[in-house]
PDB file of N, CA and C in Angstrom:
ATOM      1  N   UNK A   1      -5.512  -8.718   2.096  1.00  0.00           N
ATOM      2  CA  UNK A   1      -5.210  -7.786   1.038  1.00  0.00           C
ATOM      3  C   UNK A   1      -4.757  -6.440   1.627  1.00  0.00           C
ATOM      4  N   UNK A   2      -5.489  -5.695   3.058  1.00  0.00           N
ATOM      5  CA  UNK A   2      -5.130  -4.611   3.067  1.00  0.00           C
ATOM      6  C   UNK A   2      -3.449  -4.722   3.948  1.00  0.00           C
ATOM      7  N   UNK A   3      -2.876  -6.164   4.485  1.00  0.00           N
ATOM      8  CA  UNK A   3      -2.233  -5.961   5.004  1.00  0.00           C
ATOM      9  C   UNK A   3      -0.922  -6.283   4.128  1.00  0.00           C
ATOM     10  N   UNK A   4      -0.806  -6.740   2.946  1.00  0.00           N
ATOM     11  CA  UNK A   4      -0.224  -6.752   1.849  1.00  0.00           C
ATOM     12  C   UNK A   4      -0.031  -5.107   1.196  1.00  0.00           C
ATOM     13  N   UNK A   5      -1.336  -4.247   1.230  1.00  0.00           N
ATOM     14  CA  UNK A   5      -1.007  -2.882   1.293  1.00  0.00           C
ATOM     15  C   UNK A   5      -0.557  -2.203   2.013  1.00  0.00           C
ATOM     16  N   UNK A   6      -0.666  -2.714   3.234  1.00  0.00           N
ATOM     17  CA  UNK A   6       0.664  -2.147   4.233  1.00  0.00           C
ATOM     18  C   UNK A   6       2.017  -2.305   4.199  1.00  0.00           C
ATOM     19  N   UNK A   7       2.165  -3.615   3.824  1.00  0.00           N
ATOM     20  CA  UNK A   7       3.594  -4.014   3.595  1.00  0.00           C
ATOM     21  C   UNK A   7       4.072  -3.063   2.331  1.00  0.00           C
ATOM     22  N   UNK A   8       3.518  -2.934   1.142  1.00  0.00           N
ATOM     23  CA  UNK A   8       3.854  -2.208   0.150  1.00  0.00           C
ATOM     24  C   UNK A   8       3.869  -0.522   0.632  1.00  0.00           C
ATOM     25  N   UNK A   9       2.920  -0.328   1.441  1.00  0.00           N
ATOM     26  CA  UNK A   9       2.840   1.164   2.146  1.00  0.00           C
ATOM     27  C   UNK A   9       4.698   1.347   2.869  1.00  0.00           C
ATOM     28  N   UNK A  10       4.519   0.077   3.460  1.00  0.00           N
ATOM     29  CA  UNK A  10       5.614   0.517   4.608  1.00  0.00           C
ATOM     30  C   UNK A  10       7.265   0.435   3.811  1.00  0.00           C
ATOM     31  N   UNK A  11       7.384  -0.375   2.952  1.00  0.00           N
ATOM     32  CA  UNK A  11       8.482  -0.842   1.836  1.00  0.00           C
ATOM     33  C   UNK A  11       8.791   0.832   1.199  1.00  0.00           C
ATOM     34  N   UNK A  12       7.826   1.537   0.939  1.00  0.00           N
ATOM     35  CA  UNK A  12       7.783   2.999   0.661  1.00  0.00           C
ATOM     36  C   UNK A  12       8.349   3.241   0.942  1.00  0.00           C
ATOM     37  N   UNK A  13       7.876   3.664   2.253  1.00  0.00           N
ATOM     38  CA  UNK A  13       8.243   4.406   2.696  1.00  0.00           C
ATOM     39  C   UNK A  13       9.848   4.535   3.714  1.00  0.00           C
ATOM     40  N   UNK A  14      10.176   3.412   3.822  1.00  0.00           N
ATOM     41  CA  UNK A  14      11.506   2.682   3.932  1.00  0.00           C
ATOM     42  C   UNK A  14      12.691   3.248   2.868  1.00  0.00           C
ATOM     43  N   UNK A  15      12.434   2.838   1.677  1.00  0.00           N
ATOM     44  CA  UNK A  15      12.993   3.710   0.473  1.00  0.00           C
ATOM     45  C   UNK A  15      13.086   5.098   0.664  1.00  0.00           C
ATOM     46  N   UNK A  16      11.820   5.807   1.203  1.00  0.00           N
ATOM     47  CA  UNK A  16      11.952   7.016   1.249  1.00  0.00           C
ATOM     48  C   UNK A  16      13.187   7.801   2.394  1.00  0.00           C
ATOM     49  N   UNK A  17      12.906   7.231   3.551  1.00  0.00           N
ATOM     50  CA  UNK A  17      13.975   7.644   5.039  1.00  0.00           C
ATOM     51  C   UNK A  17      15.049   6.897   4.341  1.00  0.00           C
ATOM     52  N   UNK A  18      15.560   5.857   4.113  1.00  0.00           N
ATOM     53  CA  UNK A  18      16.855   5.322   3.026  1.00  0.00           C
ATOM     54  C   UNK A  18      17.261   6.971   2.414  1.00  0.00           C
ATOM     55  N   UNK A  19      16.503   7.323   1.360  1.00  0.00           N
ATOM     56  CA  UNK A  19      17.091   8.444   0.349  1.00  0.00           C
ATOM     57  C   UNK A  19      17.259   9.806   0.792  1.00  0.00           C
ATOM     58  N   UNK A  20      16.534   9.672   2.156  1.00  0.00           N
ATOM     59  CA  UNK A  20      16.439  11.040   3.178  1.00  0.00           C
ATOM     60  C   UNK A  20      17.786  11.162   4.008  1.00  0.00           C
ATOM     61  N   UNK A  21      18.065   9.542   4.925  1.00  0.00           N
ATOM     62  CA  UNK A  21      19.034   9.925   5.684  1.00  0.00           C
ATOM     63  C   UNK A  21      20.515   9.323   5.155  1.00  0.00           C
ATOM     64  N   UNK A  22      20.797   8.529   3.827  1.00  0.00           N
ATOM     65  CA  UNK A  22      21.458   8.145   3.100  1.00  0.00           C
ATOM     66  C   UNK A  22      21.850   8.356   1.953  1.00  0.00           C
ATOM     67  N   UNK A  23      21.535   9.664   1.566  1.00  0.00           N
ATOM     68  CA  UNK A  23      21.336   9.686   0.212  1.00  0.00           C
ATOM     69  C   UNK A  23      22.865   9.611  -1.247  1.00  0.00           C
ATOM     70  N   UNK A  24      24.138   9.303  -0.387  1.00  0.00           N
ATOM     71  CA  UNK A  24      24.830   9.000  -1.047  1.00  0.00           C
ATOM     72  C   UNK A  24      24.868   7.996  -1.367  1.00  0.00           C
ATOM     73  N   UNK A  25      24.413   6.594  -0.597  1.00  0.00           N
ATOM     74  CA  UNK A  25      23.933   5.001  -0.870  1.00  0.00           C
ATOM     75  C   UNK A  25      22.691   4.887  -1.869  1.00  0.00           C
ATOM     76  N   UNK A  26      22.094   5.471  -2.193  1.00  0.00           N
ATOM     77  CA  UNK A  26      20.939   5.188  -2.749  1.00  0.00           C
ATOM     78  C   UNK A  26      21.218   5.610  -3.961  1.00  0.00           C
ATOM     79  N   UNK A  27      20.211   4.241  -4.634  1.00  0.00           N
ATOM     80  CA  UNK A  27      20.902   3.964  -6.008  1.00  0.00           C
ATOM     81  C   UNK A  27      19.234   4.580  -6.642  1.00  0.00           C
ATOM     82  N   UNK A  28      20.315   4.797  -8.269  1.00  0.00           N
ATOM     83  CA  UNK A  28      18.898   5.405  -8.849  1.00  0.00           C
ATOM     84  C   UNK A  28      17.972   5.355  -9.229  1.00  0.00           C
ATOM     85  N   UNK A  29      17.097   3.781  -8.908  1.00  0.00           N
ATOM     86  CA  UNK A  29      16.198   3.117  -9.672  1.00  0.00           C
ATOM     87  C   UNK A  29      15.349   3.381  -7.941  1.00  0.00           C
ATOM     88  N   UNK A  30      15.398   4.110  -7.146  1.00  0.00           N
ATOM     89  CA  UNK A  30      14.781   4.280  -5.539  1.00  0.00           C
ATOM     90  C   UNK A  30      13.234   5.269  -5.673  1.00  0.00           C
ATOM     91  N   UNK A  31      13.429   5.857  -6.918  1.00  0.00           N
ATOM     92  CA  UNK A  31      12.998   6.768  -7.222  1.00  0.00           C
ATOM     93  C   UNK A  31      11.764   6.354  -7.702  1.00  0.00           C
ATOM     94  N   UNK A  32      11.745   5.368  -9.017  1.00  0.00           N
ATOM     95  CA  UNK A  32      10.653   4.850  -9.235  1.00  0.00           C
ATOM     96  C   UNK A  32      10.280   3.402  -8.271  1.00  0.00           C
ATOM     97  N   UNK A  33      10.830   2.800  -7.878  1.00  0.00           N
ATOM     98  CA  UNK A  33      10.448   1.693  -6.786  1.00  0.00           C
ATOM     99  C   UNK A  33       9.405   2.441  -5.586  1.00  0.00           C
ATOM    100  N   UNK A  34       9.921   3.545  -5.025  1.00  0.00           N
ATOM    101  CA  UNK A  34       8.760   3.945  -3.976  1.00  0.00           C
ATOM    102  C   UNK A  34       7.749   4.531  -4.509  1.00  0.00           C
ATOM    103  N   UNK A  35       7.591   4.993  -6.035  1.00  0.00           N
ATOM    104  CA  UNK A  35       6.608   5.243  -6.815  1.00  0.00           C
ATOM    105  C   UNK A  35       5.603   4.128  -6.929  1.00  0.00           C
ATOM    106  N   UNK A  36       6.526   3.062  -7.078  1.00  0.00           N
ATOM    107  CA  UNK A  36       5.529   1.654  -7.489  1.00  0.00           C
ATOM    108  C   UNK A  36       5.097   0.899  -6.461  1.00  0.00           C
ATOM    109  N   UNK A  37       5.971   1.195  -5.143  1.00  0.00           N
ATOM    110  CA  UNK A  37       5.324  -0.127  -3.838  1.00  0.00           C
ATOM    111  C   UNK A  37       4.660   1.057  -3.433  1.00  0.00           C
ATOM    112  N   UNK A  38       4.612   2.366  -3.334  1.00  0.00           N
ATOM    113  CA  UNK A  38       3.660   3.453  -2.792  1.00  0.00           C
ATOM    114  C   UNK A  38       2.206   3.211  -3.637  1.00  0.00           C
ATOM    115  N   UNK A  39       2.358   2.800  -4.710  1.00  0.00           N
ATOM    116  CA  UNK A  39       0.919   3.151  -5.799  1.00  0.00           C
ATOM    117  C   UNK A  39       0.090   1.460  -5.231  1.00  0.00           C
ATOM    118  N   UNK A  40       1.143   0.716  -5.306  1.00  0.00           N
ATOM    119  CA  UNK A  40       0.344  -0.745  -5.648  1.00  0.00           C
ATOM    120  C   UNK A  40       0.200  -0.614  -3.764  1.00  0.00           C
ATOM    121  N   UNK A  41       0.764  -0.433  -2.893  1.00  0.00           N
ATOM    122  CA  UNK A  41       0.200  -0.349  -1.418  1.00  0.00           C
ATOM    123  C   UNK A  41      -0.945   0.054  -1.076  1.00  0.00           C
ATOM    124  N   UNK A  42      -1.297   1.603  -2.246  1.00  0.00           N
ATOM    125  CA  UNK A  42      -2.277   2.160  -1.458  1.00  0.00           C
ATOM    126  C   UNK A  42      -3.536   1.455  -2.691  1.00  0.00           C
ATOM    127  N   UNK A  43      -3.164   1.027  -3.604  1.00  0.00           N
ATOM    128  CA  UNK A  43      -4.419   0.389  -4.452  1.00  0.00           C
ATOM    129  C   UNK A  43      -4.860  -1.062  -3.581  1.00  0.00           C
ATOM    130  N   UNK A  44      -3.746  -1.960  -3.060  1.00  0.00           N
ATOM    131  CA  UNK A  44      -4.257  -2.975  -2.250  1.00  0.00           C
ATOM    132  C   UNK A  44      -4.783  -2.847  -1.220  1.00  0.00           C
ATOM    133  N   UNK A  45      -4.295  -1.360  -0.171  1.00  0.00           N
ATOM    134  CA  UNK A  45      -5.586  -0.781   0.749  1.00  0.00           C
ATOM    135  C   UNK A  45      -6.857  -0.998   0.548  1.00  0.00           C
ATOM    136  N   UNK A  46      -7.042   0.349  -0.683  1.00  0.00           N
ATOM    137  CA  UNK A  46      -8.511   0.665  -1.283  1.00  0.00           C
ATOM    138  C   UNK A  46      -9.245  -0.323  -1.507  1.00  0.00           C
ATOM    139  N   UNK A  47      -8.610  -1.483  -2.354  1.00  0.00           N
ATOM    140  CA  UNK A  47      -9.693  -2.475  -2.827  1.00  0.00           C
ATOM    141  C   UNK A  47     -10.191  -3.469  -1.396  1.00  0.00           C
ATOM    142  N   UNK A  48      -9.135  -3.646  -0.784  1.00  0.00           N
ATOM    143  CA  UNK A  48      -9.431  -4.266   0.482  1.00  0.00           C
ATOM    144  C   UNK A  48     -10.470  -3.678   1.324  1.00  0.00           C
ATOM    145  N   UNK A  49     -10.169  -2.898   1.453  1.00  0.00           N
ATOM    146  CA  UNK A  49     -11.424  -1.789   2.343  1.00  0.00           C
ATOM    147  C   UNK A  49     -13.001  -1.695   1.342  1.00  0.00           C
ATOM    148  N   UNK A  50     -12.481  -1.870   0.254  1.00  0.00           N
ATOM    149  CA  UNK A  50     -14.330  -1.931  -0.597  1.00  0.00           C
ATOM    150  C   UNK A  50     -14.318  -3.095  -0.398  1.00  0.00           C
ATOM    151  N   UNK A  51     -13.703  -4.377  -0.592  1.00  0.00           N
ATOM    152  CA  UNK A  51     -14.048  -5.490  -0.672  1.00  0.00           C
ATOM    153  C   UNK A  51     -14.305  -5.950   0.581  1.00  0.00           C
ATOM    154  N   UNK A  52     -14.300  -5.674   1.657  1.00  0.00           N
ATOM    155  CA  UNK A  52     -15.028  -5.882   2.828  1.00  0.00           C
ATOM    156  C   UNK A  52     -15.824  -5.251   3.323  1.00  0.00           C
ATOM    157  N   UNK A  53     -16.298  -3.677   2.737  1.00  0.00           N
ATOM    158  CA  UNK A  53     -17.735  -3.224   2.979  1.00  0.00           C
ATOM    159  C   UNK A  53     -18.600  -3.796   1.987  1.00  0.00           C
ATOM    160  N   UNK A  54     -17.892  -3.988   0.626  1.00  0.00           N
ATOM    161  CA  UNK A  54     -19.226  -5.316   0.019  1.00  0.00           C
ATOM    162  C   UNK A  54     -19.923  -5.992   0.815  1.00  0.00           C
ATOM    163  N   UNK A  55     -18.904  -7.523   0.814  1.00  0.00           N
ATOM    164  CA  UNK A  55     -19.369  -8.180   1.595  1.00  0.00           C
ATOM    165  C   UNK A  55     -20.001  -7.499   3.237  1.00  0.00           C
ATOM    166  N   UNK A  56     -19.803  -6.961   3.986  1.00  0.00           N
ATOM    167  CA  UNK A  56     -20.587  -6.517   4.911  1.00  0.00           C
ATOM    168  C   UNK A  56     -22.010  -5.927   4.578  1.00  0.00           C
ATOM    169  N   UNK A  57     -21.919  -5.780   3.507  1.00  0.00           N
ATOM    170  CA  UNK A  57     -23.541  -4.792   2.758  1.00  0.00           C
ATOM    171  C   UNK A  57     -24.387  -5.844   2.446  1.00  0.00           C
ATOM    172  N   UNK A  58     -23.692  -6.960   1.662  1.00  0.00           N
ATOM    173  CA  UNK A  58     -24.218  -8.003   1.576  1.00  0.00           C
ATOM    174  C   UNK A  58     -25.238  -8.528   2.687  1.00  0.00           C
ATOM    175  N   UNK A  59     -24.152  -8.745   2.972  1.00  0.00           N
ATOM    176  CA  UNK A  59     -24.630  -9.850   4.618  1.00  0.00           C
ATOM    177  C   UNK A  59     -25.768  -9.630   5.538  1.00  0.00           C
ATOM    178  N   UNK A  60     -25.439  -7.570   5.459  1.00  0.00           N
ATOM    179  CA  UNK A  60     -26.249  -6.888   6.216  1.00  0.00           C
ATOM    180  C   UNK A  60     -27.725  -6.881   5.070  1.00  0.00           C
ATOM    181  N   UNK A  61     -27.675  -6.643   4.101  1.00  0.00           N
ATOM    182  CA  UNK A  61     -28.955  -6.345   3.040  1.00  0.00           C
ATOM    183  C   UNK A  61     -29.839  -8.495   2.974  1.00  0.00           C
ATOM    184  N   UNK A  62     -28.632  -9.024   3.622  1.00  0.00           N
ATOM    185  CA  UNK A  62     -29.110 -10.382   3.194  1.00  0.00           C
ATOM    186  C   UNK A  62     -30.151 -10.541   4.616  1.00  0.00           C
ATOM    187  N   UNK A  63     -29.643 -10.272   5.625  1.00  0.00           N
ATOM    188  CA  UNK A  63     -30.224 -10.686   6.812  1.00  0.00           C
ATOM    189  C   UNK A  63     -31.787  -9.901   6.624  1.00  0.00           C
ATOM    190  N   UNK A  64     -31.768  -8.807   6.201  1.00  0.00           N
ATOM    191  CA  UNK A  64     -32.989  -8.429   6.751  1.00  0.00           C
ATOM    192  C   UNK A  64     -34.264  -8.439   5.597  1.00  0.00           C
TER     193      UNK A  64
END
């Protein structure tokens, strides 16, 4: 999951250097696309990163 949020992190930010060093090629829908692979990247981070200190809390609260 978090590396699926990377890919969406990095797709961003791709769009972004695109509209930085190209910006006569870049079409106008760039604008909300790095809005949306930026939002859903860093939400598939977050949940990834709780969803494996869960389970680690678990595991750890189970053992002892």
């Amino acid at each position: 999951m978090v590396a699926i949020g990377g890919a969406f992190f990095l797709t961003s930010d791709s769009l972004l250097a695109w509209r930085l060093f190209l910006p006569d090629a870049a079409p106008g829908w760039f604008g909300p696309a790095v809005m949306a692979t930026y939002t859903l990247g860093q939400g598939l981070i977050v949940a990834g990163v709780l969803r494996q200190t869960k389970r680690r809390e678990s595991v750890f609260l189970g053992a002892g």
